[in-house]
PDB file of N, CA and C in Angstrom:
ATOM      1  N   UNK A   1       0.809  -1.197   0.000  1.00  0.00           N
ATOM      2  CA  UNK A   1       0.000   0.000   0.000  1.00  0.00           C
ATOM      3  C   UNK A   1       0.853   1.261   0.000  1.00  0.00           C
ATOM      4  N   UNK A   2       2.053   0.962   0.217  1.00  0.00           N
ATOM      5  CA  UNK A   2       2.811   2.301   0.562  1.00  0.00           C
ATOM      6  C   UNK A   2       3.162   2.933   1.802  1.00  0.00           C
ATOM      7  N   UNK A   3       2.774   4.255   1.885  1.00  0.00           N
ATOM      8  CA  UNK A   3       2.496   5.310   3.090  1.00  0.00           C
ATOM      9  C   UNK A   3       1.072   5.964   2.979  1.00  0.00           C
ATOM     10  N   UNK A   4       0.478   5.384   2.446  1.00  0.00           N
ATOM     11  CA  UNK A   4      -0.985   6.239   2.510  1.00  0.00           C
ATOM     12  C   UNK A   4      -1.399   5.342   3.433  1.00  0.00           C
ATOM     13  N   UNK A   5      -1.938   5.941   4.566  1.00  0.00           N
ATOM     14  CA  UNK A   5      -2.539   6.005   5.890  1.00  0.00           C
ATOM     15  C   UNK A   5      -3.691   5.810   6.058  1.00  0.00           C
ATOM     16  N   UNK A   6      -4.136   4.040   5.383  1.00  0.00           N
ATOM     17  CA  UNK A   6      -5.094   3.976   5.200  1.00  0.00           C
ATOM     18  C   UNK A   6      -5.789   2.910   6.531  1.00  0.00           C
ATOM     19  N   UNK A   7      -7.078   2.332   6.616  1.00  0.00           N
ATOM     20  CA  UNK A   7      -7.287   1.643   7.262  1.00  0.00           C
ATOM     21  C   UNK A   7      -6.653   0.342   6.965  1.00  0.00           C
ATOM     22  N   UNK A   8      -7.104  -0.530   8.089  1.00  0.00           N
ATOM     23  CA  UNK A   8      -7.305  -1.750   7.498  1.00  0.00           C
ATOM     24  C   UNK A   8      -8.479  -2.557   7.284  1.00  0.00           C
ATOM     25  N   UNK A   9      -8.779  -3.361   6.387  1.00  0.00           N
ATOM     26  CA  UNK A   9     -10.037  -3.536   5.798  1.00  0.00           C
ATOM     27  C   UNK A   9     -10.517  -4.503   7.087  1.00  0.00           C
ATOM     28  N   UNK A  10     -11.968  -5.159   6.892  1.00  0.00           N
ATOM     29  CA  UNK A  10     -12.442  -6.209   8.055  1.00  0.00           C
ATOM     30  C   UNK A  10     -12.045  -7.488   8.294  1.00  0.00           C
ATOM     31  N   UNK A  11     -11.839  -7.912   6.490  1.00  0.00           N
ATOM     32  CA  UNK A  11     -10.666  -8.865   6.490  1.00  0.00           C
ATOM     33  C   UNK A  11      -9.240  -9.022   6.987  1.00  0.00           C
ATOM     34  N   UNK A  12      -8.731  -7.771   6.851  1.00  0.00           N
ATOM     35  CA  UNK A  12      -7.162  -7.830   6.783  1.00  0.00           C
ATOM     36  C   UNK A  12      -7.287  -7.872   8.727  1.00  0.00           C
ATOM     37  N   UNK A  13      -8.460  -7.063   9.308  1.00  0.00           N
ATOM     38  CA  UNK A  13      -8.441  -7.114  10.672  1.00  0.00           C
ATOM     39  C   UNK A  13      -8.253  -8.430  11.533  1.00  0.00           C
ATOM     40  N   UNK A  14      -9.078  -9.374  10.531  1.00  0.00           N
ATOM     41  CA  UNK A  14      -9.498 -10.996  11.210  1.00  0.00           C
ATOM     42  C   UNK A  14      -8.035 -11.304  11.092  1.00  0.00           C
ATOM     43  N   UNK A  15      -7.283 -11.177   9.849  1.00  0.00           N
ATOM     44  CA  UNK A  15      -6.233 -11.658   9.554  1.00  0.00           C
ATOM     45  C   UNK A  15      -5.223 -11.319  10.638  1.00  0.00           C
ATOM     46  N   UNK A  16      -5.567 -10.130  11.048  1.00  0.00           N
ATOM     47  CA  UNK A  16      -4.107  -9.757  11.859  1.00  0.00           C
ATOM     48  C   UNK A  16      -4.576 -10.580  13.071  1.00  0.00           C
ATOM     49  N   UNK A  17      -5.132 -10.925  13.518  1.00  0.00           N
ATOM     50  CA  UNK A  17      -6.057 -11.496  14.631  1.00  0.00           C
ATOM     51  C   UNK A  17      -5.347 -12.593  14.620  1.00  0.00           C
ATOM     52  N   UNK A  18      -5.396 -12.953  13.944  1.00  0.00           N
ATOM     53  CA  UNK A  18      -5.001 -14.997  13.483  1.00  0.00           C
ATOM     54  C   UNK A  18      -3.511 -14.485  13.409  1.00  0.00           C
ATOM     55  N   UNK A  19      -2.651 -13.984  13.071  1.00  0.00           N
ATOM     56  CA  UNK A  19      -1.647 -13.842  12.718  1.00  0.00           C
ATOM     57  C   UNK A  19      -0.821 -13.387  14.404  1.00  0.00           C
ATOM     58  N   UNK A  20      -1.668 -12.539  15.239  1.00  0.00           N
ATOM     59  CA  UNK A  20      -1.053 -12.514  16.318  1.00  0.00           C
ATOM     60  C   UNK A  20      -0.893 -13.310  17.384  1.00  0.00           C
ATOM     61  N   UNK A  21      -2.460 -14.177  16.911  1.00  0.00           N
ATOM     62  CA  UNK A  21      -2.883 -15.352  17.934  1.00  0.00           C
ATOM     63  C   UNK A  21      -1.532 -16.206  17.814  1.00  0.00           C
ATOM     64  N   UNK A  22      -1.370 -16.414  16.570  1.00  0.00           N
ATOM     65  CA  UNK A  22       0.019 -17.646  16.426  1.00  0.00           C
ATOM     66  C   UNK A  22       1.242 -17.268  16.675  1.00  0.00           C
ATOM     67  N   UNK A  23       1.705 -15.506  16.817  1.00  0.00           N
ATOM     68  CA  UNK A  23       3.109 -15.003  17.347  1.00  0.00           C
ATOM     69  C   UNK A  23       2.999 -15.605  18.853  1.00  0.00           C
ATOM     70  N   UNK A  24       2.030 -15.608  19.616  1.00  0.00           N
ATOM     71  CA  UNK A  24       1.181 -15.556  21.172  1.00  0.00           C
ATOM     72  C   UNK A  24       2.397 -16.619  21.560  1.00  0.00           C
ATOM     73  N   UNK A  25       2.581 -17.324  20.493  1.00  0.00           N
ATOM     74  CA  UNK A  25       3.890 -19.007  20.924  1.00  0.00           C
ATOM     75  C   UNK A  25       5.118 -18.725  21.143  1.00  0.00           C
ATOM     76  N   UNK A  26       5.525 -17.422  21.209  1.00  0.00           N
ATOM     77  CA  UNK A  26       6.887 -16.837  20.968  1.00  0.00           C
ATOM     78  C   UNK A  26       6.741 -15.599  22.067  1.00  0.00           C
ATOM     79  N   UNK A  27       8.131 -15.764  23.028  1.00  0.00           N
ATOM     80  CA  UNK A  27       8.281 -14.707  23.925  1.00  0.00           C
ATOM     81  C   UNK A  27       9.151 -13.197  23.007  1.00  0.00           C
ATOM     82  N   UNK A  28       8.609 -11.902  23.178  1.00  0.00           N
ATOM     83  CA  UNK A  28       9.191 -10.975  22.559  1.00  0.00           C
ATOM     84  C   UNK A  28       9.523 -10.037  23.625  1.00  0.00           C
ATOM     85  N   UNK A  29      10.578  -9.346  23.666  1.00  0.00           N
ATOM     86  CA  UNK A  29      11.487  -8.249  24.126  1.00  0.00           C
ATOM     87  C   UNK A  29      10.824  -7.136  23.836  1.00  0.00           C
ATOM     88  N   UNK A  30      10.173  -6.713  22.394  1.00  0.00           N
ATOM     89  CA  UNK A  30      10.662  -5.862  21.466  1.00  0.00           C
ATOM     90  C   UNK A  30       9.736  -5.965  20.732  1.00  0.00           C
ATOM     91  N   UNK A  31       8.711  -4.629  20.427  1.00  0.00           N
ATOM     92  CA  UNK A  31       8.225  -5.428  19.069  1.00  0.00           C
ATOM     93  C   UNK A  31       8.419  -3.452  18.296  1.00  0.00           C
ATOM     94  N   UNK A  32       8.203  -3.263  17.029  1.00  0.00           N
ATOM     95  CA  UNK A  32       8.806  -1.932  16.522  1.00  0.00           C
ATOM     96  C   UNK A  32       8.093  -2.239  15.034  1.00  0.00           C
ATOM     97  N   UNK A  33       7.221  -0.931  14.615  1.00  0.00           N
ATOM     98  CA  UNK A  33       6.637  -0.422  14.000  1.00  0.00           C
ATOM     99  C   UNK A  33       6.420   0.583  13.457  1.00  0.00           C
ATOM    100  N   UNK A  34       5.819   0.831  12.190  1.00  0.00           N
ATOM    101  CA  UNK A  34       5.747   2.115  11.909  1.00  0.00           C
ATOM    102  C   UNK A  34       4.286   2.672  12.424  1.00  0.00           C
ATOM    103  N   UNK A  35       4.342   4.128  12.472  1.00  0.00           N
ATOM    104  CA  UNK A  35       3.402   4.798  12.745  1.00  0.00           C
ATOM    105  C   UNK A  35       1.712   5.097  12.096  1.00  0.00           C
ATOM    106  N   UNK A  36       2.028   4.316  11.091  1.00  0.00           N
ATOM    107  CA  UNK A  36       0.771   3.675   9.895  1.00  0.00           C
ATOM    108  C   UNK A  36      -0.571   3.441  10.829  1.00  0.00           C
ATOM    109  N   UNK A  37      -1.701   4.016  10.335  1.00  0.00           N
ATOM    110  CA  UNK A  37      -2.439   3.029  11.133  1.00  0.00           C
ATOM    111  C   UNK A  37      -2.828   1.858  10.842  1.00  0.00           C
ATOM    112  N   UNK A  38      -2.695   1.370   9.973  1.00  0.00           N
ATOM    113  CA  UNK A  38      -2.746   0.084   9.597  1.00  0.00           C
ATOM    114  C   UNK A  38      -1.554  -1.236  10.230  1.00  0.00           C
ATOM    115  N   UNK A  39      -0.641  -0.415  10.517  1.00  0.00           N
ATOM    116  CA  UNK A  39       0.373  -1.275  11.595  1.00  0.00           C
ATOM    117  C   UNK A  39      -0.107  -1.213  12.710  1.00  0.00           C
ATOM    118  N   UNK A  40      -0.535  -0.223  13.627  1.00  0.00           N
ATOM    119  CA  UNK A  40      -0.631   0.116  14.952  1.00  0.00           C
ATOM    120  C   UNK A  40      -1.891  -1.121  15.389  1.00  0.00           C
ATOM    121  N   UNK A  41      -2.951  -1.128  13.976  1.00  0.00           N
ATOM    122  CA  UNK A  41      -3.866  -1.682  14.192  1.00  0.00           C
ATOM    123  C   UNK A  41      -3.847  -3.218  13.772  1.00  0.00           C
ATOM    124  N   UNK A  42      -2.749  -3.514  13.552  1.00  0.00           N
ATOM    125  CA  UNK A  42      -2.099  -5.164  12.597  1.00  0.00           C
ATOM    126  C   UNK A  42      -1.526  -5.368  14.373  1.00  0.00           C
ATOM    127  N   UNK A  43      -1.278  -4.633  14.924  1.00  0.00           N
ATOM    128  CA  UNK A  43      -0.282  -4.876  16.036  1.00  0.00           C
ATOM    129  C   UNK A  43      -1.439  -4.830  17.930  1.00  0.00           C
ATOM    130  N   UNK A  44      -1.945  -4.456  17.401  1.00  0.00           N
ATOM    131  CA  UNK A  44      -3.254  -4.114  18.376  1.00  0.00           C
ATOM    132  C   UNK A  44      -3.148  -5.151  19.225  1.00  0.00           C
ATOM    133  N   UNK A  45      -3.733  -6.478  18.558  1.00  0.00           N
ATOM    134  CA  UNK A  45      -4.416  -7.700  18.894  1.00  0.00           C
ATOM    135  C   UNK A  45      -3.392  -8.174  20.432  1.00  0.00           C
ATOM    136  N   UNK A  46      -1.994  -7.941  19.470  1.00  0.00           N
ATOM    137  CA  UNK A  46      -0.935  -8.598  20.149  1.00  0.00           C
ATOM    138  C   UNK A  46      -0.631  -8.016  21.140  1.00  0.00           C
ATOM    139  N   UNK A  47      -0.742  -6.522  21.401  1.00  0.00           N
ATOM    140  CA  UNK A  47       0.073  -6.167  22.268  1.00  0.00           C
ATOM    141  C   UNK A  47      -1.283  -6.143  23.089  1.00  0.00           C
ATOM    142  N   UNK A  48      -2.617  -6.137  23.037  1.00  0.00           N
ATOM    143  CA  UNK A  48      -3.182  -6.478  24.474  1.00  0.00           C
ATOM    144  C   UNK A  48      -3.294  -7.482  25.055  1.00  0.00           C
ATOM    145  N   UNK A  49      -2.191  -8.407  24.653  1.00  0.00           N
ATOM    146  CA  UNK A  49      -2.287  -9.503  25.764  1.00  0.00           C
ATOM    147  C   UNK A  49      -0.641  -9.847  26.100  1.00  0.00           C
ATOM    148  N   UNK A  50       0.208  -8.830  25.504  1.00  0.00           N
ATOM    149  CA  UNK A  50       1.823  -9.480  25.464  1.00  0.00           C
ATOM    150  C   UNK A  50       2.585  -8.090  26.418  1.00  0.00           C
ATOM    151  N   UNK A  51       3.080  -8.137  27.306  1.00  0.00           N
ATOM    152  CA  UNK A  51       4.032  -7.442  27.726  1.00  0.00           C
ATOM    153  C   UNK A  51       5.305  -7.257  27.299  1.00  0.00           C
ATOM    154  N   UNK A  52       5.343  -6.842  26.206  1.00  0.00           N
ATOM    155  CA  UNK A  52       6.728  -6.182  25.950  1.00  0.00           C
ATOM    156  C   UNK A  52       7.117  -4.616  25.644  1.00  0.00           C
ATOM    157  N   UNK A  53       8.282  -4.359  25.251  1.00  0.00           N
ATOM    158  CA  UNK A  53       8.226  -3.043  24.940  1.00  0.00           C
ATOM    159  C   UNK A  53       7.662  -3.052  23.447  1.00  0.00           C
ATOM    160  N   UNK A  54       6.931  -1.576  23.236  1.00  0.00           N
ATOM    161  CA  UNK A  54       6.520  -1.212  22.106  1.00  0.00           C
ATOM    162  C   UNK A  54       6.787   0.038  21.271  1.00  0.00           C
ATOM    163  N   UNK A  55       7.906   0.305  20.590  1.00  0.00           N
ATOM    164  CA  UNK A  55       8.528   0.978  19.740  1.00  0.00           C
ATOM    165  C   UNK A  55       7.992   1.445  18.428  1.00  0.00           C
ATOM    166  N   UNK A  56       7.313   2.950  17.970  1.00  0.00           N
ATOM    167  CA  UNK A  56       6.691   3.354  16.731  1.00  0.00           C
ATOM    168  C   UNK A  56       8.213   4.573  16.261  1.00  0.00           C
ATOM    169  N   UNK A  57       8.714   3.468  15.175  1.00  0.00           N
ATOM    170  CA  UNK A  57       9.493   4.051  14.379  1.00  0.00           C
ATOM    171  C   UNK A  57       9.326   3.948  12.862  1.00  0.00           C
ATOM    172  N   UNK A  58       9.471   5.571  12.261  1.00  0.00           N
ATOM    173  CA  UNK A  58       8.306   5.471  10.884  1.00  0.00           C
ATOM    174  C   UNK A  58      10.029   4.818  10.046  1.00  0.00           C
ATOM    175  N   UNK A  59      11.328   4.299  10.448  1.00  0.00           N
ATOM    176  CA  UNK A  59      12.238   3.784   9.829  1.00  0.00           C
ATOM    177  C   UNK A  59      11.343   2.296   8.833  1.00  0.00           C
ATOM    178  N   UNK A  60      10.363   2.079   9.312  1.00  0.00           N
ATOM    179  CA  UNK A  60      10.291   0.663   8.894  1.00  0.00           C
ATOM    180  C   UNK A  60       8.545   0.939   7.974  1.00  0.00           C
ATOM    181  N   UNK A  61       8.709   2.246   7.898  1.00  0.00           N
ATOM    182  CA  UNK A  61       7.232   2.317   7.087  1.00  0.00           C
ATOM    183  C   UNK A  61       7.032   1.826   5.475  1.00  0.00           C
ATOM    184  N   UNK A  62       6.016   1.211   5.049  1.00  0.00           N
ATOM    185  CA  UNK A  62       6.587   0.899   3.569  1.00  0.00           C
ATOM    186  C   UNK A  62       7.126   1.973   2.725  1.00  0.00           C
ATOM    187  N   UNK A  63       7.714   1.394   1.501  1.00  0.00           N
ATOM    188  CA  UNK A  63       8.221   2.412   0.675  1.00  0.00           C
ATOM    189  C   UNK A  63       6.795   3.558   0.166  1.00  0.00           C
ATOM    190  N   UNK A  64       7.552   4.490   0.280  1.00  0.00           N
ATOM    191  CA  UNK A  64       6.668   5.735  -0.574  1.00  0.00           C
ATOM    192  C   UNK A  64       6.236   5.465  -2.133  1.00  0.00           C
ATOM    193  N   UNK A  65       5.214   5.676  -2.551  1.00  0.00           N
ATOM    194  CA  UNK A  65       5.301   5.130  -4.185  1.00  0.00           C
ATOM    195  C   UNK A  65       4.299   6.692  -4.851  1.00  0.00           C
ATOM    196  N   UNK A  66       4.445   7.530  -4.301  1.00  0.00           N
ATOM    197  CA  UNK A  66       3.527   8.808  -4.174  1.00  0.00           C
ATOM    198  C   UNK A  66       2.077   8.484  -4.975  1.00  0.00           C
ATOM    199  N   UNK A  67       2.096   8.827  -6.160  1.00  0.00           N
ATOM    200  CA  UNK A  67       0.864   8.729  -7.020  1.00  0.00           C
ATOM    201  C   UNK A  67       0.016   6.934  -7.563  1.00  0.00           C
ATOM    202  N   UNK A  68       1.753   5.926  -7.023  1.00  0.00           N
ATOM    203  CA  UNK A  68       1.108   4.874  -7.108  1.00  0.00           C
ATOM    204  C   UNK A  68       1.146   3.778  -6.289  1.00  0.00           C
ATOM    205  N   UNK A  69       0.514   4.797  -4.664  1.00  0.00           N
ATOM    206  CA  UNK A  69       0.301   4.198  -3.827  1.00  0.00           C
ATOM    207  C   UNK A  69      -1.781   3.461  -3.632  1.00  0.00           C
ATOM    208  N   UNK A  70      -1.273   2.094  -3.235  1.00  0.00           N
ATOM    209  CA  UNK A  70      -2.303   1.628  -3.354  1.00  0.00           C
ATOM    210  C   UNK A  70      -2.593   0.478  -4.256  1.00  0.00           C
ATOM    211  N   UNK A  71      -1.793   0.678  -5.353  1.00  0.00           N
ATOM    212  CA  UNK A  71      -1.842  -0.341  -6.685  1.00  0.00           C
ATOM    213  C   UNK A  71      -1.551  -1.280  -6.452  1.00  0.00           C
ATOM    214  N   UNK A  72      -1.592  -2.536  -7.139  1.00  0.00           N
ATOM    215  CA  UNK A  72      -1.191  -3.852  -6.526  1.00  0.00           C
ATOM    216  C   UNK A  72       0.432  -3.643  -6.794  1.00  0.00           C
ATOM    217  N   UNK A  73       1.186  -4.928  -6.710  1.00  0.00           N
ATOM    218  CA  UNK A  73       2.487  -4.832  -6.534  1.00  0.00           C
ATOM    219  C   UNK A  73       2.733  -5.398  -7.717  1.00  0.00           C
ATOM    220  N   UNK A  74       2.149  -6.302  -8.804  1.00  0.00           N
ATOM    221  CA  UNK A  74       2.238  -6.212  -9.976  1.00  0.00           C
ATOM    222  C   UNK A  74       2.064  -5.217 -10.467  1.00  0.00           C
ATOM    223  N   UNK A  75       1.904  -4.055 -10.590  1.00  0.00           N
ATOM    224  CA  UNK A  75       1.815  -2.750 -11.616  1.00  0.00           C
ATOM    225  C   UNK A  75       2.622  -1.989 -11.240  1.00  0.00           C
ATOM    226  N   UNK A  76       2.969  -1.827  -9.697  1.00  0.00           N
ATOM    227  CA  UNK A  76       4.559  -1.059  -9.588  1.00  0.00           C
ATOM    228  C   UNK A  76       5.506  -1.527 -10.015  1.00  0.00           C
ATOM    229  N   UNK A  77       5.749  -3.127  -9.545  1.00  0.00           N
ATOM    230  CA  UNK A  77       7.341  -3.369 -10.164  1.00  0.00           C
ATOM    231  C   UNK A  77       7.365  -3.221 -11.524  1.00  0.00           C
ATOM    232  N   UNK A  78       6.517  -2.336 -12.741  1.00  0.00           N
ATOM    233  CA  UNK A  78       7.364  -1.932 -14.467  1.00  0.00           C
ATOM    234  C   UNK A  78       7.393  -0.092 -13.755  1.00  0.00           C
ATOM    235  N   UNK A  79       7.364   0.213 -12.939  1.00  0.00           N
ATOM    236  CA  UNK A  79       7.187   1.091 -12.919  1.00  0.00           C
ATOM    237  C   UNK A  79       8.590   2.015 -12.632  1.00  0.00           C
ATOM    238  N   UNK A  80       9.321   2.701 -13.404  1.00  0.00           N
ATOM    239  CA  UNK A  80      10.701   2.876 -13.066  1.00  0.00           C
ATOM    240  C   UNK A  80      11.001   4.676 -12.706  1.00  0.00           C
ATOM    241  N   UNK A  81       9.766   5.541 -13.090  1.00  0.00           N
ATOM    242  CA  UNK A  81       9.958   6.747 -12.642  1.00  0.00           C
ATOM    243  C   UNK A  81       9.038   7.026 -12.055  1.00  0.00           C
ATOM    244  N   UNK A  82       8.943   7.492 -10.353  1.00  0.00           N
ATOM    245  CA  UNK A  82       7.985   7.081  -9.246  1.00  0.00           C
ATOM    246  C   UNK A  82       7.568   8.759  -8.863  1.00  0.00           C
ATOM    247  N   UNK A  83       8.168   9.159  -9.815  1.00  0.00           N
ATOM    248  CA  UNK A  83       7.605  11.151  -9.719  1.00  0.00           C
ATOM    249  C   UNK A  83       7.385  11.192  -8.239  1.00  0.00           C
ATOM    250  N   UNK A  84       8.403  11.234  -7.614  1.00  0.00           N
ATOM    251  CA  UNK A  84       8.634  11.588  -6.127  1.00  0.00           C
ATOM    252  C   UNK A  84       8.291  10.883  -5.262  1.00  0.00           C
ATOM    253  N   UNK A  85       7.913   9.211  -5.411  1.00  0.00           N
ATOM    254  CA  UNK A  85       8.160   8.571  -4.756  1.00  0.00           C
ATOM    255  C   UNK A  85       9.693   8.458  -4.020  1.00  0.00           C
ATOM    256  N   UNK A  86       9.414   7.298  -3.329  1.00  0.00           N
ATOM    257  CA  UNK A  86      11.113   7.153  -2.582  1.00  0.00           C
ATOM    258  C   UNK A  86      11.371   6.165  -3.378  1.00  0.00           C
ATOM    259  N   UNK A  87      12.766   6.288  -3.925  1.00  0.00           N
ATOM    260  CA  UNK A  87      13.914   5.775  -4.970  1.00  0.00           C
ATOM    261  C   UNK A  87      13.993   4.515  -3.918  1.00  0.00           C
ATOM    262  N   UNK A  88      14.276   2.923  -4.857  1.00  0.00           N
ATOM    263  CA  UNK A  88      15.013   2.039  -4.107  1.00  0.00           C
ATOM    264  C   UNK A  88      15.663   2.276  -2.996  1.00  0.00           C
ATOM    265  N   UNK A  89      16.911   2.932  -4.093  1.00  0.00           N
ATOM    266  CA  UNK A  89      18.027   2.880  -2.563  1.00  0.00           C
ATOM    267  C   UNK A  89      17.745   3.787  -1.342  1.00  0.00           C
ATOM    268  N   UNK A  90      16.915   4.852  -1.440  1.00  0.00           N
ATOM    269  CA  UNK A  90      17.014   5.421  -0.388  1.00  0.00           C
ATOM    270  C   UNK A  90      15.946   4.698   0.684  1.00  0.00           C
ATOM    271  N   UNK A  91      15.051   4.270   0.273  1.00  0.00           N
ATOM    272  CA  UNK A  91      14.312   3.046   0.554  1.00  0.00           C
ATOM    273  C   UNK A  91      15.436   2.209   1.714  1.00  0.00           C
ATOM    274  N   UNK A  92      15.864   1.304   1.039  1.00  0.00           N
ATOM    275  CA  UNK A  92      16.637   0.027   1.371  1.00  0.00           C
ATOM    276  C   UNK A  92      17.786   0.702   2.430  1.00  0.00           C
ATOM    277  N   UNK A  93      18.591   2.361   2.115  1.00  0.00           N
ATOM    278  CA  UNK A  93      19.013   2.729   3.151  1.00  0.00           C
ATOM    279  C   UNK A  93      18.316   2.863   4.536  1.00  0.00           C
ATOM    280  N   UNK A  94      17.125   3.356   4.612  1.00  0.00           N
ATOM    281  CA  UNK A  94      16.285   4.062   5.485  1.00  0.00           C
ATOM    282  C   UNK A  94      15.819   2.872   6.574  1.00  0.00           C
ATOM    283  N   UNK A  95      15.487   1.731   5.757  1.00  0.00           N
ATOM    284  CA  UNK A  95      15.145   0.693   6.448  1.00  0.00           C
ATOM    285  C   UNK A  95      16.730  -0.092   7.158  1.00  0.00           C
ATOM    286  N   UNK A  96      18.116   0.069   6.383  1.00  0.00           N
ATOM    287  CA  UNK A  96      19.373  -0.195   6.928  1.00  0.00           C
ATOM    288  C   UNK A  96      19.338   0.440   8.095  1.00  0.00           C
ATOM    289  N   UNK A  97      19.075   1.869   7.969  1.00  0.00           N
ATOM    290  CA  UNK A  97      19.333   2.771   9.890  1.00  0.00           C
ATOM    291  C   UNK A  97      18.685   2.304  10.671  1.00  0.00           C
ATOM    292  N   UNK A  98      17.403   2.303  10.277  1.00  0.00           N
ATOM    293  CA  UNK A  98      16.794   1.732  10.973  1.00  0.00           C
ATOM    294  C   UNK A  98      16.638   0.235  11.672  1.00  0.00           C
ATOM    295  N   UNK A  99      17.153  -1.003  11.221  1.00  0.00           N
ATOM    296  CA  UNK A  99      17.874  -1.775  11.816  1.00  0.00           C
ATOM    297  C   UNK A  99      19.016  -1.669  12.356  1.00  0.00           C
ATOM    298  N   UNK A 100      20.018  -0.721  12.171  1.00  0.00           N
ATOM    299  CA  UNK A 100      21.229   0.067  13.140  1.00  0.00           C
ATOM    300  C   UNK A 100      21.261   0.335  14.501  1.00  0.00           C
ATOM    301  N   UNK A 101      19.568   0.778  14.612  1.00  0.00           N
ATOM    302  CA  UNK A 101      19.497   1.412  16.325  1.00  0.00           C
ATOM    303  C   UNK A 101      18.427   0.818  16.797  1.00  0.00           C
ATOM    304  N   UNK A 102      17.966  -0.844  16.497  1.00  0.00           N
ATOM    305  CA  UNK A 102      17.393  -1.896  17.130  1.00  0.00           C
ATOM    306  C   UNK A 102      18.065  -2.075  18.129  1.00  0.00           C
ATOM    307  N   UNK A 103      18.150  -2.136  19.672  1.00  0.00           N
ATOM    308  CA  UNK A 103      18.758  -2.783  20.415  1.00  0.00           C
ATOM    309  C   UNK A 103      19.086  -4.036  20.521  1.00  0.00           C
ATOM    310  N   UNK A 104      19.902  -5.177  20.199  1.00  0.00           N
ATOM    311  CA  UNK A 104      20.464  -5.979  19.915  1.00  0.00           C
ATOM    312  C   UNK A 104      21.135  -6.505  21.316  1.00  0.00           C
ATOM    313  N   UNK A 105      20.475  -7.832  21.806  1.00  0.00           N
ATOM    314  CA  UNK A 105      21.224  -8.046  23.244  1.00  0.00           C
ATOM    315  C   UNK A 105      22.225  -9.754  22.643  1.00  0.00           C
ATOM    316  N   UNK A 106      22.887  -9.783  22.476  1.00  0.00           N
ATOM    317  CA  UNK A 106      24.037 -10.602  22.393  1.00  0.00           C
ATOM    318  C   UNK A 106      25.244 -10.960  23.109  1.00  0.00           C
TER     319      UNK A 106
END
């Protein structure tokens, strides 16, 4: 979808539902998101029943695709001039920093 700040549909809601129910098997530290509401609300399910920390960093928001946000992902990838979308690389950097200042316990 991009960065357009859209909902999430009733389906995609059930989905996140089922999708958190089955993280529920796994202890987390950490969980980190973008500021989307469609993340906050993909992430909902989970965090009212999980104690961990909860981190909204827009480092991990999808790529920008400006005018062809929304489209399926077959019609972006021929798409090679994104008229002010965000370029690959700065993309693929943005999401690099942003795994940089994950706290990492090793």
């Amino acid at each position: 979808m991009g960065q357009s700040d859209i909902e999430l549909s009733e389906e995609e809601v059930q989905v996140a539902a089922e999708v958190m129910h089955a993280l529920n098997r796994f202890s987390f530290d950490l969980v980190v998101c973008s500021s989307l509401r469609r993340c906050l609300a993909t992430m909902a399910p989970f965090r009212a029943v999980n104690d961990c920390d909860f981190k909204i960093d827009d480092g991990w928001a999808e790529r920008s695709w400006n005018i062809y946000e929304c489209l399926p992902k077959s019609r972006r990838s021929t798409i090679t001039d994104l008229e002010g979308g965000e370029a690959e690389e700065a993309f693929r950097e943005r999401v690099l920093q942003a795994l940089q200042v994950l706290p990492i316990d090793g």
